[in-house]
C-alpha atoms as a PDB file:
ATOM      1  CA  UNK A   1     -14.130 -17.937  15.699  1.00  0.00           C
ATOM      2  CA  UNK A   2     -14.871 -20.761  13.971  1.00  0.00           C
ATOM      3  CA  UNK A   3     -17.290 -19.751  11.034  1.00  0.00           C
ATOM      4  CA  UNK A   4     -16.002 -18.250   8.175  1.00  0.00           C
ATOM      5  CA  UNK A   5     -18.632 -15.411   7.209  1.00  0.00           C
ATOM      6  CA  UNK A   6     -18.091 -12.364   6.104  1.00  0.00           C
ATOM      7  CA  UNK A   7     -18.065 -10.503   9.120  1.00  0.00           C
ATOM      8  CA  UNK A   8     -14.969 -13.101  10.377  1.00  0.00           C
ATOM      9  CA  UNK A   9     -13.263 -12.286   6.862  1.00  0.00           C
ATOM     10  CA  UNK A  10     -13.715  -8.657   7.458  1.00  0.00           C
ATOM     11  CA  UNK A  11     -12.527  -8.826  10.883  1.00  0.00           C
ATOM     12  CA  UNK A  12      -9.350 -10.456   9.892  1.00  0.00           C
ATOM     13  CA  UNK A  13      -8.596  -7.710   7.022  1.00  0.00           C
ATOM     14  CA  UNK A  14      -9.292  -4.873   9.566  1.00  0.00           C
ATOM     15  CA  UNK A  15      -6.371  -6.074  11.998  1.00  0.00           C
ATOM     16  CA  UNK A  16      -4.219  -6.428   9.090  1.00  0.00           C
ATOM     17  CA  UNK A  17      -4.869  -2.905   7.004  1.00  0.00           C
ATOM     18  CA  UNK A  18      -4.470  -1.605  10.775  1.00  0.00           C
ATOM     19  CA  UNK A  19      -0.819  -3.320  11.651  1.00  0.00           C
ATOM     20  CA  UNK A  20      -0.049  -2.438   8.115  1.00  0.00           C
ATOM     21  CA  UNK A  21      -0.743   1.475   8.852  1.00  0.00           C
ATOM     22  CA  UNK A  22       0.366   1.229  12.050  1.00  0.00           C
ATOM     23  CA  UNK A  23       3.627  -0.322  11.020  1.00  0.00           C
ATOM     24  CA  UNK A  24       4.249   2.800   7.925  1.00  0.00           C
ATOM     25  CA  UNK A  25       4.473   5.054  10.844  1.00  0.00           C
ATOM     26  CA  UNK A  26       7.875   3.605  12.327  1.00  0.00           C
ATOM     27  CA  UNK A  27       9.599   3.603   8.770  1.00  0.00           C
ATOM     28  CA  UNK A  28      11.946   5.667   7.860  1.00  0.00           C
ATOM     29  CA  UNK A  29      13.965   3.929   4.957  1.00  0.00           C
ATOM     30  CA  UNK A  30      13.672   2.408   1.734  1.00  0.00           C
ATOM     31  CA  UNK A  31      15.093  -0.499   2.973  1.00  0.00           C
ATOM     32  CA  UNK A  32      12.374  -0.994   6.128  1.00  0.00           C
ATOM     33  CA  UNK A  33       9.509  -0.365   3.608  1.00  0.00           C
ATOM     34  CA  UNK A  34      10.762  -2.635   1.428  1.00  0.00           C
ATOM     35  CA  UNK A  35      10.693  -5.409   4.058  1.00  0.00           C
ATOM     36  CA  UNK A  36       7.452  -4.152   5.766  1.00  0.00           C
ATOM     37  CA  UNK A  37       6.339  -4.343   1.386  1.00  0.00           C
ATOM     38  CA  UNK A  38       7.223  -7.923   1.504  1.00  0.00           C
ATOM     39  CA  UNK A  39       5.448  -8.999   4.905  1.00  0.00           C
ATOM     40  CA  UNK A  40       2.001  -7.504   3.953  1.00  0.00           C
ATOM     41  CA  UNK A  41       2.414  -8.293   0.049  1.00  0.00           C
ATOM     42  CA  UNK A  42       1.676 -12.119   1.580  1.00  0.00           C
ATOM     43  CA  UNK A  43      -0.570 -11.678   3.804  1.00  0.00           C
ATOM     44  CA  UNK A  44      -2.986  -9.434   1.903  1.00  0.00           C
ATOM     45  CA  UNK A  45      -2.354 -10.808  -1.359  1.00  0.00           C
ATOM     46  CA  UNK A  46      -1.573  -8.194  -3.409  1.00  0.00           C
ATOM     47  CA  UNK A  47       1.644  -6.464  -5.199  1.00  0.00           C
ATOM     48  CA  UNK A  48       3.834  -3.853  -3.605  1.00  0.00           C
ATOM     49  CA  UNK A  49       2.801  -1.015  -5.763  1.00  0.00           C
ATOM     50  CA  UNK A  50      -0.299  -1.620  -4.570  1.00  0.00           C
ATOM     51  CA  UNK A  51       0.055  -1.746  -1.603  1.00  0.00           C
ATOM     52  CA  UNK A  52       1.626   1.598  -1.455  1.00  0.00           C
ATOM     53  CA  UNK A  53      -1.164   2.810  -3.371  1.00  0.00           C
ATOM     54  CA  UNK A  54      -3.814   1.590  -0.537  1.00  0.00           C
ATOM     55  CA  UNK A  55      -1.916   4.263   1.696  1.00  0.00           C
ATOM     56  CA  UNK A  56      -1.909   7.061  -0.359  1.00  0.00           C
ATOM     57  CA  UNK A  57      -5.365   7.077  -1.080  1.00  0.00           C
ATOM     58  CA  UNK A  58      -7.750   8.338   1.537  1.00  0.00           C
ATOM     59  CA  UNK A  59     -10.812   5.640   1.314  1.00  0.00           C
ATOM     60  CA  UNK A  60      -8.927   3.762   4.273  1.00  0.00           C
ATOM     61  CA  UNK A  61      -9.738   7.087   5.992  1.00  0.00           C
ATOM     62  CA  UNK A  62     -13.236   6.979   5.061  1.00  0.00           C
ATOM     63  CA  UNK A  63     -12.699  10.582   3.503  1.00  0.00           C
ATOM     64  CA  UNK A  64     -12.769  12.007  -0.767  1.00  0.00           C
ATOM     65  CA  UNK A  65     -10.119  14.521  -0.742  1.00  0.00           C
ATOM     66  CA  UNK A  66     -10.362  15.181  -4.125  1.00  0.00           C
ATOM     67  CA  UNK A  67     -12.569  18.402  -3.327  1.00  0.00           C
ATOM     68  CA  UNK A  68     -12.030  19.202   0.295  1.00  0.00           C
ATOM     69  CA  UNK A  69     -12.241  17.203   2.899  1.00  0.00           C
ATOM     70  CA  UNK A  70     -15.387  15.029   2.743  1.00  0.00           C
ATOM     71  CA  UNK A  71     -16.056  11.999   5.193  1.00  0.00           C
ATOM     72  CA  UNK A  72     -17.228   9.079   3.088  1.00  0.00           C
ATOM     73  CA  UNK A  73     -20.020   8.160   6.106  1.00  0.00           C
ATOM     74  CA  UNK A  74     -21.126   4.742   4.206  1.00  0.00           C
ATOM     75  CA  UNK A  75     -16.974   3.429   4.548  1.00  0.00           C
ATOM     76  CA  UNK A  76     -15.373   2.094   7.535  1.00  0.00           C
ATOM     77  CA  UNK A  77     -12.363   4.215   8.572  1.00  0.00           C
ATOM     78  CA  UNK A  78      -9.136   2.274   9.256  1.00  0.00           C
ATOM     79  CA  UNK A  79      -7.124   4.915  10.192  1.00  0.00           C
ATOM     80  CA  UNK A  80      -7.496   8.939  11.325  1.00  0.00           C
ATOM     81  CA  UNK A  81      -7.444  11.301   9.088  1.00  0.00           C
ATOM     82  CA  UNK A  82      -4.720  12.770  10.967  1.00  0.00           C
ATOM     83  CA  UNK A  83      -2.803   9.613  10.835  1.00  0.00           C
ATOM     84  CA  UNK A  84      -3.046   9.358   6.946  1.00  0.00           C
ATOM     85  CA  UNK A  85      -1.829  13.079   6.794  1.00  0.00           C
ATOM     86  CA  UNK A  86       1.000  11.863   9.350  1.00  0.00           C
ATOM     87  CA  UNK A  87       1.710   9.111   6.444  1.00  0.00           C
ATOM     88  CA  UNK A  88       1.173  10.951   3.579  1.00  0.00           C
ATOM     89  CA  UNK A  89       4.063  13.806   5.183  1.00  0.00           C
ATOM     90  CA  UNK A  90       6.820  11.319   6.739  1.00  0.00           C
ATOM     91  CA  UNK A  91       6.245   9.266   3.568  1.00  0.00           C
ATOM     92  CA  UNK A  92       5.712  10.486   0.085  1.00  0.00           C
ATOM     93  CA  UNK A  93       9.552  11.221  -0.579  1.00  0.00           C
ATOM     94  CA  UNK A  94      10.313   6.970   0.554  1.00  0.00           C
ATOM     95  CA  UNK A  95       7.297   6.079  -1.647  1.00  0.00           C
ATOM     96  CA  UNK A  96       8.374   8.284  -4.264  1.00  0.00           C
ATOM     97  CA  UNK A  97      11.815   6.316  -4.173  1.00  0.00           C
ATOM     98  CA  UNK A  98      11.013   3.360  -3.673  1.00  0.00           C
ATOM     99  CA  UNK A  99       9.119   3.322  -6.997  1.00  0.00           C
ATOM    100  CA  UNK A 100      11.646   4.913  -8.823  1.00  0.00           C
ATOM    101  CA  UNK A 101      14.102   2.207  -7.409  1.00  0.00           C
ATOM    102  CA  UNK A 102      11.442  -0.453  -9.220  1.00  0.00           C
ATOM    103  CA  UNK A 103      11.010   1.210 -11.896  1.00  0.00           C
ATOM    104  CA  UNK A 104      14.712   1.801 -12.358  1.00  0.00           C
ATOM    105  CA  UNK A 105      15.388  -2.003 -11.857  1.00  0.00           C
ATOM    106  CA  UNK A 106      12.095  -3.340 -13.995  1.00  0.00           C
ATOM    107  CA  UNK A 107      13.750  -1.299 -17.170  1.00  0.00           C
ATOM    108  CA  UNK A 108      17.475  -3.126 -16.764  1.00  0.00           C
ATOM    109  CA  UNK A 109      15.560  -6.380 -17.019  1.00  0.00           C
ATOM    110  CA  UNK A 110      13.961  -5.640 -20.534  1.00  0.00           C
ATOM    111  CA  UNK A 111      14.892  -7.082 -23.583  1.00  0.00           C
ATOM    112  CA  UNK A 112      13.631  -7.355 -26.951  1.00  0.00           C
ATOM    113  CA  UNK A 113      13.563 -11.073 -28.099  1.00  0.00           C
ATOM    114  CA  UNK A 114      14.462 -11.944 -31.551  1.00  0.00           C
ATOM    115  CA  UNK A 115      14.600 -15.706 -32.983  1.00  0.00           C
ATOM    116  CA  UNK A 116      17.077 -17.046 -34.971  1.00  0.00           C
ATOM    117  CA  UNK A 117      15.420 -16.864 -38.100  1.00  0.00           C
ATOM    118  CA  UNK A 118      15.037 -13.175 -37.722  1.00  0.00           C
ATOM    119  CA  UNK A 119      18.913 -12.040 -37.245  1.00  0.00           C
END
């Protein structure tokens, strides 16, 4: 493929959201999400909390589960519903901890600066 229109572009960001999902179904530690994080952080060009948001929301599924289960018929589904279930169940709990684990290191990194003229 050697034009770059949209349809190429969308093409490429299918396979990828697909080996992504694909990918959170053979993880089973902190440790292998946080590398499988750092892989897809590059290549889709976003941060890791993100990208662990992307799962955990359903519009990947093409469904609003906010009131039921209703298939969003104007999206393109990426995955099964029954795979983002599969996710969301093997999942939440290394999600859950991973998060914590950033959140835990973000706060030893804070500091409140103060000048010299201020001491």
């Amino acid at each position: 493929m050697e034009w770059r229109g949209e349809n190429y572009i969308n093409q490429q960001k299918e396979g990828i959201l697909y080996q992504y999902f694909s990918a959170l179904l053979e993880i089973s530690t902190i440790e292998e999400l946080a590398e499988l994080l750092n892989k897809f952080q590059k290549t889709l060009k976003c941060p890791d909390e993100k990208l662990i948001e992307l799962v955990r929301g359903s519009f990947y599924a093409a469904y609003d589960l906010s009131k039921g289960a209703n298939k969003l018929h104007h999206v393109k589904s990426y995955i099964t519903l029954s795979v983002f279930n599969q996710i969301q169940a093997n999942m939440s709990e290394i999600f859950d901890s991973y998060l914590e684990r950033i959140g835990r290191l973000e706060s030893q990194n804070t500091y409140t600066p103060i000048c010299g003229y201020c001491r």
